[in-house]
Each structure stands twice: as structure tokens, then as C-alpha cells.
N, C-alpha and C. Protein backbone atom coordinates (compact mmCIF):
# COMPACT_ATOMS: atom_id res chain seq x y z
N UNK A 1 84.88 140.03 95.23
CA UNK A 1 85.43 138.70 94.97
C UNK A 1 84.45 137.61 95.37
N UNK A 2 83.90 137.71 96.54
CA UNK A 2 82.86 136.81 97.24
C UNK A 2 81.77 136.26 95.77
N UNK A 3 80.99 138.00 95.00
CA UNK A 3 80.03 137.90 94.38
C UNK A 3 80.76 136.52 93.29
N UNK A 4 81.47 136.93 92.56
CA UNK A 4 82.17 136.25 91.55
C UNK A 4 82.25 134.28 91.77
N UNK A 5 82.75 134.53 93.14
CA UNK A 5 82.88 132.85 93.99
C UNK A 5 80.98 132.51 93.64
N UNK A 6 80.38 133.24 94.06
CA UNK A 6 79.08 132.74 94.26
C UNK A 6 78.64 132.25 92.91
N UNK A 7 79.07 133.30 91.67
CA UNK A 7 78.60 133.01 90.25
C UNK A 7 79.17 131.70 90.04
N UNK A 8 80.32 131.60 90.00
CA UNK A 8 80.90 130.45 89.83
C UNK A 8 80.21 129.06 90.21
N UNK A 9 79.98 129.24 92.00
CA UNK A 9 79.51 127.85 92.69
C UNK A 9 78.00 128.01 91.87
N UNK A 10 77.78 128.71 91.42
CA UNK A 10 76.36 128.86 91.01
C UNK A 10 76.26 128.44 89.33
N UNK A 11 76.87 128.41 88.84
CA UNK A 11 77.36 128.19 87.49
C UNK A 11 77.75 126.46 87.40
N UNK A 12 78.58 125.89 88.09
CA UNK A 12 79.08 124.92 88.77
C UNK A 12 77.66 124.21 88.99
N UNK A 13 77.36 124.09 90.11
CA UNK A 13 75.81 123.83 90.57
C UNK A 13 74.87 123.67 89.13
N UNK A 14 74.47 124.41 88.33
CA UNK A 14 73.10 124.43 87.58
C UNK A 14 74.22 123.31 86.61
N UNK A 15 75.15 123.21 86.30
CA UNK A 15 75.46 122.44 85.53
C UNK A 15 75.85 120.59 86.00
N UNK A 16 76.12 120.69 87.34
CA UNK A 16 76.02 119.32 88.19
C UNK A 16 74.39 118.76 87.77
N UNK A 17 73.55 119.47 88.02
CA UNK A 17 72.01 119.45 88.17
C UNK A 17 71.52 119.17 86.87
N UNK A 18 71.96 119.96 85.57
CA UNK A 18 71.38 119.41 84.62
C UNK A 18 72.33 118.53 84.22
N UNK A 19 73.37 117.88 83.82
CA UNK A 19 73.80 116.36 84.19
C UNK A 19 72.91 115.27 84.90
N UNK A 20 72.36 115.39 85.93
CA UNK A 20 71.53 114.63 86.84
C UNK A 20 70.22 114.35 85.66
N UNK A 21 69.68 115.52 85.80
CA UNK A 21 68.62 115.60 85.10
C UNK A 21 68.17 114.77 83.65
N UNK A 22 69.79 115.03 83.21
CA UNK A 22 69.90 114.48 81.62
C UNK A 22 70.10 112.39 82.01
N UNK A 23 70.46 112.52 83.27
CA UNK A 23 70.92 110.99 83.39
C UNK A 23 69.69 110.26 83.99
N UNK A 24 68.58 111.25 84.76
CA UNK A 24 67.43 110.44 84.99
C UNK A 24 66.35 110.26 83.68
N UNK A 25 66.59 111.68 83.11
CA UNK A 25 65.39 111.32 82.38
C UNK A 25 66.07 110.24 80.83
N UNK A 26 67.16 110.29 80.61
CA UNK A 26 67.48 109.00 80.03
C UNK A 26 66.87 107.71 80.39
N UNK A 27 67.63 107.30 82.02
CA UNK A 27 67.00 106.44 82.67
C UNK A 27 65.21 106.10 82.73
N UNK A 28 64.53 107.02 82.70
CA UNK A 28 63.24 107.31 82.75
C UNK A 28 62.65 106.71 80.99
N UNK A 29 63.91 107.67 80.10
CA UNK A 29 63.15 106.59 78.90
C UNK A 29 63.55 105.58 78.32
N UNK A 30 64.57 105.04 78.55
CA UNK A 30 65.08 103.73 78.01
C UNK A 30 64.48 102.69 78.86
N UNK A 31 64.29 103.11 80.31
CA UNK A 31 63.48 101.75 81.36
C UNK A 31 62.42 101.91 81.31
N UNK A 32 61.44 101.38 80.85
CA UNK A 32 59.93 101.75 80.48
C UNK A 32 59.11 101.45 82.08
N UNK A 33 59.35 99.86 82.82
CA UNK A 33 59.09 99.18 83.73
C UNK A 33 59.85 98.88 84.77
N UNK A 34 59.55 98.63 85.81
CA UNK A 34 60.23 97.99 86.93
C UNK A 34 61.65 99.04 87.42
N UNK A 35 62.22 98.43 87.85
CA UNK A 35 63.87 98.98 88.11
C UNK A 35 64.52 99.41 87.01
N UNK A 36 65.35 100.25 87.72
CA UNK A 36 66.28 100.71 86.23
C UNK A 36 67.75 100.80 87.25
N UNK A 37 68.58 100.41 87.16
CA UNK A 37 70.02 100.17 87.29
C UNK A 37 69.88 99.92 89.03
N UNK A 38 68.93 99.50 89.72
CA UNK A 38 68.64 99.63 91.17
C UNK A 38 67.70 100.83 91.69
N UNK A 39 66.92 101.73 90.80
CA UNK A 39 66.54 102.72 91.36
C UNK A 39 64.80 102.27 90.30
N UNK A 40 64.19 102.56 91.71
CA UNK A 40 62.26 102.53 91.15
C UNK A 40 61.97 103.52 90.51
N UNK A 41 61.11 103.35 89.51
CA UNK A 41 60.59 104.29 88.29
C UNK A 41 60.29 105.48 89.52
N UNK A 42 59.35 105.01 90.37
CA UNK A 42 58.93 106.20 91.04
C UNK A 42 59.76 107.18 91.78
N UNK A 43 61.35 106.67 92.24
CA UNK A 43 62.01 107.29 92.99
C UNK A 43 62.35 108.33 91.74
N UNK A 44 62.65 107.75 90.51
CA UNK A 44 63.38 108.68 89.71
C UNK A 44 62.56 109.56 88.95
N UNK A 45 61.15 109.59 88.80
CA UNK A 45 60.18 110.55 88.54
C UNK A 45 60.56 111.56 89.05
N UNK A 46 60.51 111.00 90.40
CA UNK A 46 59.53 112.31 91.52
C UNK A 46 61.24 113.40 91.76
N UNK A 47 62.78 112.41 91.89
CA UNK A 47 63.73 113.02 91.63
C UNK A 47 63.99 114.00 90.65
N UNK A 48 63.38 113.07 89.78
CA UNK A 48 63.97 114.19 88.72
C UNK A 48 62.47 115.64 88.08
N UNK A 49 61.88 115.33 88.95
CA UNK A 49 61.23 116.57 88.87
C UNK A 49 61.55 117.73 89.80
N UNK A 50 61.71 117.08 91.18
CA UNK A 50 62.39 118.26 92.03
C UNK A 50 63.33 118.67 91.80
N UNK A 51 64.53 117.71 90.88
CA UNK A 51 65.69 118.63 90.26
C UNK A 51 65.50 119.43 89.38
N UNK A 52 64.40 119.46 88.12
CA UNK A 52 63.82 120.50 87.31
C UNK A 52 62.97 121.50 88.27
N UNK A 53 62.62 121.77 89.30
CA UNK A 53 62.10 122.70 89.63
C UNK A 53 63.29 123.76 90.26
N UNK A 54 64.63 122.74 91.02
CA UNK A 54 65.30 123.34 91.67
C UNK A 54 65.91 123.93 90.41
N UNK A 55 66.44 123.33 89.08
CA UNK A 55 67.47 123.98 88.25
C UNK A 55 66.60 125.20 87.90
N UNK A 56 64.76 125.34 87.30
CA UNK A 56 64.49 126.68 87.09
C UNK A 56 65.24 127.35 88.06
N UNK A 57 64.68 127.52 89.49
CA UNK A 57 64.97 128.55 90.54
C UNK A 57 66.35 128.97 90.12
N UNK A 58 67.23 128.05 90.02
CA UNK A 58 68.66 128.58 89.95
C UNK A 58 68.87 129.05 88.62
N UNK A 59 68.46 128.68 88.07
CA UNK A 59 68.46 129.56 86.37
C UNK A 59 67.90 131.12 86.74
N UNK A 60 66.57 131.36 87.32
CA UNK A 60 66.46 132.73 87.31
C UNK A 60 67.22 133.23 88.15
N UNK A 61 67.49 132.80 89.23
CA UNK A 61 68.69 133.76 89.91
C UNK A 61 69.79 133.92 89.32
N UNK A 62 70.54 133.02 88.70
CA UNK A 62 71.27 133.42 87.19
C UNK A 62 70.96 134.36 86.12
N UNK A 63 69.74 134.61 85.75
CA UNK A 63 69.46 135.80 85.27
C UNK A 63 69.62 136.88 85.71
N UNK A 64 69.41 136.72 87.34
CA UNK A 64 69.38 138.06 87.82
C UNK A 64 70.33 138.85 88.70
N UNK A 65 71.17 137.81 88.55
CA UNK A 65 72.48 137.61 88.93
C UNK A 65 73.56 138.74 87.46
N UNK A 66 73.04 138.17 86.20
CA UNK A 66 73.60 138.44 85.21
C UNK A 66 72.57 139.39 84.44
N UNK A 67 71.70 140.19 84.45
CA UNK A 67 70.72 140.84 83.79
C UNK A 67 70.90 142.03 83.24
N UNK A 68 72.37 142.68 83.38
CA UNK A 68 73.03 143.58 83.35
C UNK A 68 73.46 143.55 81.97
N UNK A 69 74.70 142.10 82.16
CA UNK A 69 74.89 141.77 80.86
C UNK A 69 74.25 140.99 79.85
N UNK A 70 72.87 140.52 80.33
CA UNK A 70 72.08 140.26 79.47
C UNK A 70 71.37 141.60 78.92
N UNK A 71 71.01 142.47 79.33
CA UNK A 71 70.41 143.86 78.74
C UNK A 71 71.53 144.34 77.48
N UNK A 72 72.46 143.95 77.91
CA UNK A 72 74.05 145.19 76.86
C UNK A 72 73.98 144.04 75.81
N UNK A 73 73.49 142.84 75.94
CA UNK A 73 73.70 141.65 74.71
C UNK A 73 72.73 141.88 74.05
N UNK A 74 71.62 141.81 74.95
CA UNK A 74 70.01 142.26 73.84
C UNK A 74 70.17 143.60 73.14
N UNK A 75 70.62 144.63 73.17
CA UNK A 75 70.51 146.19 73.14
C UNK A 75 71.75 145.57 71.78
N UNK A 76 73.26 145.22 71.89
CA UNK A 76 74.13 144.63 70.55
C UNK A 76 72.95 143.81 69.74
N UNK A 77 72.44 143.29 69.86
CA UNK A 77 72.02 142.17 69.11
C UNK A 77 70.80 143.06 68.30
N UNK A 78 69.98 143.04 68.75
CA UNK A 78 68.65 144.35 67.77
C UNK A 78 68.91 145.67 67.98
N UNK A 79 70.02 146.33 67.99
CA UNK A 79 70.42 147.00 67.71
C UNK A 79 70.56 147.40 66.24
N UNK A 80 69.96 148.58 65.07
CA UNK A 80 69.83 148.56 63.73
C UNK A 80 71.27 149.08 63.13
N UNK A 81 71.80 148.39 62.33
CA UNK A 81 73.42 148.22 61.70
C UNK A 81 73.08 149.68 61.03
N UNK A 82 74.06 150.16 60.95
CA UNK A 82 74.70 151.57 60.09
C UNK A 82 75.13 150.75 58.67
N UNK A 83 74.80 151.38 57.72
CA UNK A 83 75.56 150.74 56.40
C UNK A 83 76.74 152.20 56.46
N UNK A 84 77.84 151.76 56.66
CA UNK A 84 79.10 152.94 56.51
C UNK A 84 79.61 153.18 55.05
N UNK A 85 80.49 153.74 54.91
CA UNK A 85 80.58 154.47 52.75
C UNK A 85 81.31 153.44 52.37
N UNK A 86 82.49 152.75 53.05
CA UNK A 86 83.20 151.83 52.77
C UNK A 86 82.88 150.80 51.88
N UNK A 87 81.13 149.81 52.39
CA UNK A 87 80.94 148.93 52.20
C UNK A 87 79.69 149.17 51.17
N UNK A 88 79.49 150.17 50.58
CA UNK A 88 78.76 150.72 49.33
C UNK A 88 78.97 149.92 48.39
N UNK A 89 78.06 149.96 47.75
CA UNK A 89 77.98 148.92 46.35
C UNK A 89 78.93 148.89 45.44
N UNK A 90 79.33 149.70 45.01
CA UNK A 90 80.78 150.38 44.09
C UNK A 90 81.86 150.95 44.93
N UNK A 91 82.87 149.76 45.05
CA UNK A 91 83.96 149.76 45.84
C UNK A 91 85.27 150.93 44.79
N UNK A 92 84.98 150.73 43.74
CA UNK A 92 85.63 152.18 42.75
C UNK A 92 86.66 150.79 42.08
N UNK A 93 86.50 149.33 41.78
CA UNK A 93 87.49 148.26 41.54
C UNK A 93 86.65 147.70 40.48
N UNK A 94 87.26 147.67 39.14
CA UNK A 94 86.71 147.15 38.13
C UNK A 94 86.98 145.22 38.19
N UNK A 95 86.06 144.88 37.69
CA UNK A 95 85.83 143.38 38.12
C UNK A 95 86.11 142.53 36.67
């Protein structure tokens, strides 16, 4: 149960973070100069880069957290389709 809580706060988390992310670097391009809503170009650079470094980190531990069911999704996905008799060219139904 614990693991599950953790995915969650962890799931929770990377998505607080990229919110942030999406609201500085807005901020970052609509304010070209000076201040932007009370906050210095430079505070919100250097912010919003340590929040892109922190969201990677937490993204790969999300992978590896989940890599299990990322393997069984990749393995469905290119996995090569069976053509079954059913869906044969001549269904036996005159058209």
C-alpha cells in the first residue's frame, strides 16, 4: 500500500512541477525585460531550470518505478498482428 501512496505523491508532484514550469517559462516569454508580475528575469531563469532538472530526476524514477508496465506496453505495441480466417478477404457475403 505504502509503494502505491508513493506513486501517487509521485505522480501528484511531477505534475505540480510541470505546471510551475509551464507558468515560468510563459512568464519567461511573454516578459522579454525587467520584472514580470514582481519576479526578476533572473530569479525565474535560474527557477525554472532547477525545476526542469528536478522534474527529469522524477520522471526517471517514474520510469523505474513503472518499467514493468512499460516493458508489457512496448512488447503489445510491436508485437506482429496474426491475420485470423475470420477477417480474410472473402467474408463468403455477396456485395
Amino acid at each position: 500500500m505504502k509503494y502505491m501512496r508513493f506513486k501517487g505523491i509521485l505522480s501528484c508532484l511531477l505534475l505540480l512541477i510541470f505546471i510551475l514550469i509551464c507558468v515560468s517559462g510563459t512568464m519567461l516569454y511573454f516578459g522579454k525585460t525587467g520584472m514580470i508580475l514582481g519576479f526578476s528575469r533572473a530569479f525565474l531563469i535560474r527557477n525554472h531550470a532547477r525545476l526542469s532538472m528536478l522534474m527529469a530526476l522524477l520522471i526517471c524514477i517514474h520510469f523505474a518505478l513503472n518499467l514493468r508496465l512499460l516493458r508489457a506496453e512496448l512488447k503489445k505495441l510491436f508485437r506482429p498482428r496474426s491475420v485470423s480466417p475470420a477477417s480474410s478477404e472473402d467474408d463468403g457475403k455477396d456485395k
